[in-house]
C-alpha atoms as a PDB file:
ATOM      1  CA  UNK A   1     -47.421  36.048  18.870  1.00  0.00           C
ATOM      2  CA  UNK A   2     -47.308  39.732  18.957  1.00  0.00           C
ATOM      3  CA  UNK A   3     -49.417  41.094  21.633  1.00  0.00           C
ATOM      4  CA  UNK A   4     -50.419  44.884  21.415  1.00  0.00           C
ATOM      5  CA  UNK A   5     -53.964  45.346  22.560  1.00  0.00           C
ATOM      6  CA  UNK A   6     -54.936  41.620  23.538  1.00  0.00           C
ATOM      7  CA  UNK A   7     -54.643  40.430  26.962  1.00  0.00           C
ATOM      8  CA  UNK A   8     -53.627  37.099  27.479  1.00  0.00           C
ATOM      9  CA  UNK A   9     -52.077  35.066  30.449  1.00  0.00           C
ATOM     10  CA  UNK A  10     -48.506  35.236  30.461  1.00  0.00           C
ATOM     11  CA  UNK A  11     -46.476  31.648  30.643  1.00  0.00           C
ATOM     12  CA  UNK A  12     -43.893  31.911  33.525  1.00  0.00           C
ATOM     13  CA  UNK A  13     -40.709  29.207  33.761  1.00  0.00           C
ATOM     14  CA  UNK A  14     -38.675  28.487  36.767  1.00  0.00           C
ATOM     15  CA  UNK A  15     -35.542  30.931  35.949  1.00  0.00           C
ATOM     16  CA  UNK A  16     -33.363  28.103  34.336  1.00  0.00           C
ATOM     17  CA  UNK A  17     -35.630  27.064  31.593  1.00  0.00           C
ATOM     18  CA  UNK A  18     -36.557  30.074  30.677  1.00  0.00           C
ATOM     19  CA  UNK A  19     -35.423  30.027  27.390  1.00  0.00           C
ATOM     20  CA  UNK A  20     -34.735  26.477  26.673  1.00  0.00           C
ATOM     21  CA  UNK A  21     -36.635  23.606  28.396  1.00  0.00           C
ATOM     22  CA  UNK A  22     -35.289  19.800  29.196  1.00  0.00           C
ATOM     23  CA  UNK A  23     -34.664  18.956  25.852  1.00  0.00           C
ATOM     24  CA  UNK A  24     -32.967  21.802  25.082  1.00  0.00           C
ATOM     25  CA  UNK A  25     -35.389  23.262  22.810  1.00  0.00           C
ATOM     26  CA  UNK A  26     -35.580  26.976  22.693  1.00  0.00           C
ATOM     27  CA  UNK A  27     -38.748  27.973  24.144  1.00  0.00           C
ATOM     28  CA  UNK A  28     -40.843  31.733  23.493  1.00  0.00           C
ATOM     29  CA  UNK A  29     -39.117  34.461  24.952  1.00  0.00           C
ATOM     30  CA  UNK A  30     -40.741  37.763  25.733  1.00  0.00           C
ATOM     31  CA  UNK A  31     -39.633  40.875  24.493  1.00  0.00           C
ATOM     32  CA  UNK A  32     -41.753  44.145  25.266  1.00  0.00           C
ATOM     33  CA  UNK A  33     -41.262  47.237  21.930  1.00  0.00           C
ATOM     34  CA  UNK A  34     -42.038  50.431  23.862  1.00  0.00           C
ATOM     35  CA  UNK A  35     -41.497  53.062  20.540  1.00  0.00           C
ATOM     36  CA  UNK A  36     -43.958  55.812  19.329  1.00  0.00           C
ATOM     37  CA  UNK A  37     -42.878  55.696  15.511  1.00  0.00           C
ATOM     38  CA  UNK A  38     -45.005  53.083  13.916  1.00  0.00           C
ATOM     39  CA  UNK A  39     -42.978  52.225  10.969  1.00  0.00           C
ATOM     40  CA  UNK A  40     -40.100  51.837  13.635  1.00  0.00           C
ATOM     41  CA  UNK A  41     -41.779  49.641  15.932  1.00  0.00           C
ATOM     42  CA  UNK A  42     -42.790  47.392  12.426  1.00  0.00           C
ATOM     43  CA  UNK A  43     -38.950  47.461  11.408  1.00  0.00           C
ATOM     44  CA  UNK A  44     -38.162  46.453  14.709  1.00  0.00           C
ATOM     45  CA  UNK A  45     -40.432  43.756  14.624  1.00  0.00           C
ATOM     46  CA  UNK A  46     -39.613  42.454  11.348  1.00  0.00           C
ATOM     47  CA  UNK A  47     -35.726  42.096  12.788  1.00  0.00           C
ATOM     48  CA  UNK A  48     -36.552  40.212  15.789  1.00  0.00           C
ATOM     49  CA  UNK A  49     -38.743  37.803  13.443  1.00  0.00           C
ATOM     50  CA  UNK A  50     -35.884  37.434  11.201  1.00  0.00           C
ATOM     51  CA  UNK A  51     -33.367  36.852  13.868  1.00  0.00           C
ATOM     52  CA  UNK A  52     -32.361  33.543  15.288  1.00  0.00           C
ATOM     53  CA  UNK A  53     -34.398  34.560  18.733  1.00  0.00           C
ATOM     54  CA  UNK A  54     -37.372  33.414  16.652  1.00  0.00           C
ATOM     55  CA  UNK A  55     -39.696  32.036  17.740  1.00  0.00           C
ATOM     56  CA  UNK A  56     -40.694  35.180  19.912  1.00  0.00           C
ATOM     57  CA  UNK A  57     -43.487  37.030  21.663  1.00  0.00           C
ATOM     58  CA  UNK A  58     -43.888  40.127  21.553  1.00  0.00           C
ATOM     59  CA  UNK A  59     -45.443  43.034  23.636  1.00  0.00           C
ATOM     60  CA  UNK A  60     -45.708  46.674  21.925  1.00  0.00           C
ATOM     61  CA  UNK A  61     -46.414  49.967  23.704  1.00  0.00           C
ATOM     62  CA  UNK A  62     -46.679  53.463  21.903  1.00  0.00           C
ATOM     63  CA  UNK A  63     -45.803  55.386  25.185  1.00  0.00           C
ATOM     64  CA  UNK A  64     -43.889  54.695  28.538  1.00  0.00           C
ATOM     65  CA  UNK A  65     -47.421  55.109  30.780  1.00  0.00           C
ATOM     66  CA  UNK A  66     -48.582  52.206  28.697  1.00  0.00           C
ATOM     67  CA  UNK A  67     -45.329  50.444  28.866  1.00  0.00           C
ATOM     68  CA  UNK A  68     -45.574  50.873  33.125  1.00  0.00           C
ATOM     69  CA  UNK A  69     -49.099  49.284  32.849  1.00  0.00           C
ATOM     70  CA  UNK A  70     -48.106  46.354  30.636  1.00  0.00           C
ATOM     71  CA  UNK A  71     -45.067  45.405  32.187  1.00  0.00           C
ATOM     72  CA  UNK A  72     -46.982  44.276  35.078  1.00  0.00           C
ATOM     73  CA  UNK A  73     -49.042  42.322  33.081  1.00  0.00           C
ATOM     74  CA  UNK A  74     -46.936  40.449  30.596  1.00  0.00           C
ATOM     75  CA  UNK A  75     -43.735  40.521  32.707  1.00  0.00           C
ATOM     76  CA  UNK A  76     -41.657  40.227  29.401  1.00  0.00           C
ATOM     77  CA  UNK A  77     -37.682  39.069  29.491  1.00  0.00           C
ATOM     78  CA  UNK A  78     -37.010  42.136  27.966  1.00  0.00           C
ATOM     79  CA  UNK A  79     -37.458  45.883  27.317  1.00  0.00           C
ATOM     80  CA  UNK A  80     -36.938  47.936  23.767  1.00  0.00           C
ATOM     81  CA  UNK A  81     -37.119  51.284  25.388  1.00  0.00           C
ATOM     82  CA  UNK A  82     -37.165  54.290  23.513  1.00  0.00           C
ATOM     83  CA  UNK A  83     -36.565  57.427  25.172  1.00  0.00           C
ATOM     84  CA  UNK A  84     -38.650  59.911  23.534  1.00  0.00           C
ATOM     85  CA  UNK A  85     -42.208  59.000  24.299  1.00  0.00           C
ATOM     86  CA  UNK A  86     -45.764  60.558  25.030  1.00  0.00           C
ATOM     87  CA  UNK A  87     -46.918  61.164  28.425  1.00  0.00           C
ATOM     88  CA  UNK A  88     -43.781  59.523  30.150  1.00  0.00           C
ATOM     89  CA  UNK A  89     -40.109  59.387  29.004  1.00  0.00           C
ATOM     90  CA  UNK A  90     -38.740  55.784  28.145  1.00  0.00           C
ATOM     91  CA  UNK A  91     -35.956  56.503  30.835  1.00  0.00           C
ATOM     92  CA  UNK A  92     -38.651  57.659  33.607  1.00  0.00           C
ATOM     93  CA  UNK A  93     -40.542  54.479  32.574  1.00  0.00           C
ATOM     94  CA  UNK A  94     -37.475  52.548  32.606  1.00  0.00           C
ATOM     95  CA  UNK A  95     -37.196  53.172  36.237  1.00  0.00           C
ATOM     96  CA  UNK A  96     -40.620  52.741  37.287  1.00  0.00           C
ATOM     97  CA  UNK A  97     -40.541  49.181  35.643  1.00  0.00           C
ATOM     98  CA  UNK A  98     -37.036  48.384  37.076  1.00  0.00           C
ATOM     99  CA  UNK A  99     -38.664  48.922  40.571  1.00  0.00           C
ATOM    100  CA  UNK A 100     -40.880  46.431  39.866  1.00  0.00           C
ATOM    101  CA  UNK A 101     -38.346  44.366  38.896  1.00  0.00           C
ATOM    102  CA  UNK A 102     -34.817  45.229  39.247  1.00  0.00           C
ATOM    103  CA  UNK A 103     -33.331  42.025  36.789  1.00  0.00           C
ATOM    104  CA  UNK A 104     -35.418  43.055  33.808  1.00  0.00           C
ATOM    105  CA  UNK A 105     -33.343  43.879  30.803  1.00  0.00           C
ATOM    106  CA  UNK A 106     -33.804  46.648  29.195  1.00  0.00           C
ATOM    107  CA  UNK A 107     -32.051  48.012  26.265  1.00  0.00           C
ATOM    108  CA  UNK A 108     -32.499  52.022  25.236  1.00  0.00           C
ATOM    109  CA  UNK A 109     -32.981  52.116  21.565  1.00  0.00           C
ATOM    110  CA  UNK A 110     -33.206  55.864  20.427  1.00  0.00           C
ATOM    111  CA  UNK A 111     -32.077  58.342  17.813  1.00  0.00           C
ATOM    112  CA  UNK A 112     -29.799  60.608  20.400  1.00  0.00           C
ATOM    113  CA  UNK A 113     -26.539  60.054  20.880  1.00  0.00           C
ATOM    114  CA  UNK A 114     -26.163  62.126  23.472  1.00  0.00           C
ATOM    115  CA  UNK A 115     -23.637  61.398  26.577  1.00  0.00           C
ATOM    116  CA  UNK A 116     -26.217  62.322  29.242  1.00  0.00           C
ATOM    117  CA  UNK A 117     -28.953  60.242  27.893  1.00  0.00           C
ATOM    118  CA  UNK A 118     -26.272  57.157  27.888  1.00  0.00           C
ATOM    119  CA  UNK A 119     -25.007  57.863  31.195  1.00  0.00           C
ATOM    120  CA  UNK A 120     -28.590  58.182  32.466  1.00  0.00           C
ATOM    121  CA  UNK A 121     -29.530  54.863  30.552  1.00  0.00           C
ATOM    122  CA  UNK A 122     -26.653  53.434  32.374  1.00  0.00           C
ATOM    123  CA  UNK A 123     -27.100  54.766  35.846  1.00  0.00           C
ATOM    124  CA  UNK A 124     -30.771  53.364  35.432  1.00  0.00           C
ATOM    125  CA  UNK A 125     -29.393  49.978  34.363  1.00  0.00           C
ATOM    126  CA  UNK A 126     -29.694  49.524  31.092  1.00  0.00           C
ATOM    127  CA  UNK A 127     -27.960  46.546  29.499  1.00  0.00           C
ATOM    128  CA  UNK A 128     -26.907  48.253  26.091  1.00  0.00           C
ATOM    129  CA  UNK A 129     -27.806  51.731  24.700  1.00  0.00           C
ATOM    130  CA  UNK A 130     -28.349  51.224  20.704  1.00  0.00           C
ATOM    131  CA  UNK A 131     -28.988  54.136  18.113  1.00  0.00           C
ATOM    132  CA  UNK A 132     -31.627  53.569  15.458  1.00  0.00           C
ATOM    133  CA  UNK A 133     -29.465  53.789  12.868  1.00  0.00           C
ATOM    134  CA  UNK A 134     -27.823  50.416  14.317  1.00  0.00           C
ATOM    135  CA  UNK A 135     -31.284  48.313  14.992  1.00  0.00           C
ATOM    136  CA  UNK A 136     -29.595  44.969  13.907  1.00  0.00           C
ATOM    137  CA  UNK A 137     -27.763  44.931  17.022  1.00  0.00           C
ATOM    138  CA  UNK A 138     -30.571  44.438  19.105  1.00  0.00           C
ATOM    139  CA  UNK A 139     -30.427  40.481  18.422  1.00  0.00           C
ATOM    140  CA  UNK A 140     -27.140  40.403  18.659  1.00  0.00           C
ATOM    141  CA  UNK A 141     -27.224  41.959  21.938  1.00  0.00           C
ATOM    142  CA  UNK A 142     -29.965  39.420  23.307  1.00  0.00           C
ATOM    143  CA  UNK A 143     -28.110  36.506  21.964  1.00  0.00           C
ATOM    144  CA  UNK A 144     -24.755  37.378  23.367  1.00  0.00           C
ATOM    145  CA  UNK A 145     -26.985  37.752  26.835  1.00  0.00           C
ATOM    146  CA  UNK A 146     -28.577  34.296  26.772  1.00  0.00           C
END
């Protein structure tokens, strides 16, 4: 399901079957898209779909203010984070969120490849810092995680 405006209860699992339950069938995984540029967050989406994460759920957030507010809400597994958002930074939202939960994944996906922004991505905690130009290693990211 891809969740962007709707509000629906999230589905919590003790911490070992989060992902897979007794039978060892892979169950929905959350994954929050926090990314201003429309046809980026769609591309984005379209990967994940594609992927072998499928089935997923997904969260998406235009801005890090929103991404804050939803968090707490939706609690997703993990974070798409860009950096260069309205009305809060993804790395200044980053940190809010990881103070509300310091194991939440997050993974910086942005257009600068700039030193300071990845050692300020990793500083923060981020689990992988990926350019845009390399969006197919998002899966491959989550999957090596898992």
């Amino acid at each position: 399901m891809l969740y962007s405006n709707l509000f629906l209860s999230p589905v919590t699992f003790p911490s070992k079957l989060k992902f897979f339950n007794l039978l060892g069938y892979r169950l929905n995984m959350k994954i929050m898209i926090v990314e201003n540029n429309i046809k980026m967050r769609e591309m984005i989406i379209r990967i994940l779909r594609n992927s072998a994460l499928a089935p997923v759920e997904l969260i998406t957030c235009s801005d890090g203010h929103d991404a804050v507010n939803k968090y707490s809400y939706f609690r997703p597994d993990w974070i798409l984070m860009d950096i260069s958002l309205d009305r809060m930074n993804g790395l200044k939202a980053s940190n809010q969120i990881r103070n509300i939960n310091r194991d939440v994944k997050i993974i910086i996906v942005t257009q600068y490849d700039d030193p300071e922004y990845r050692d300020a991505a990793k500083e923060m905690g981020a689990i992988a810092f990926v350019l845009k130009d390399d969006l197919m290693k998002i899966p491959v990211i989550i999957e090596s995680i898992l």
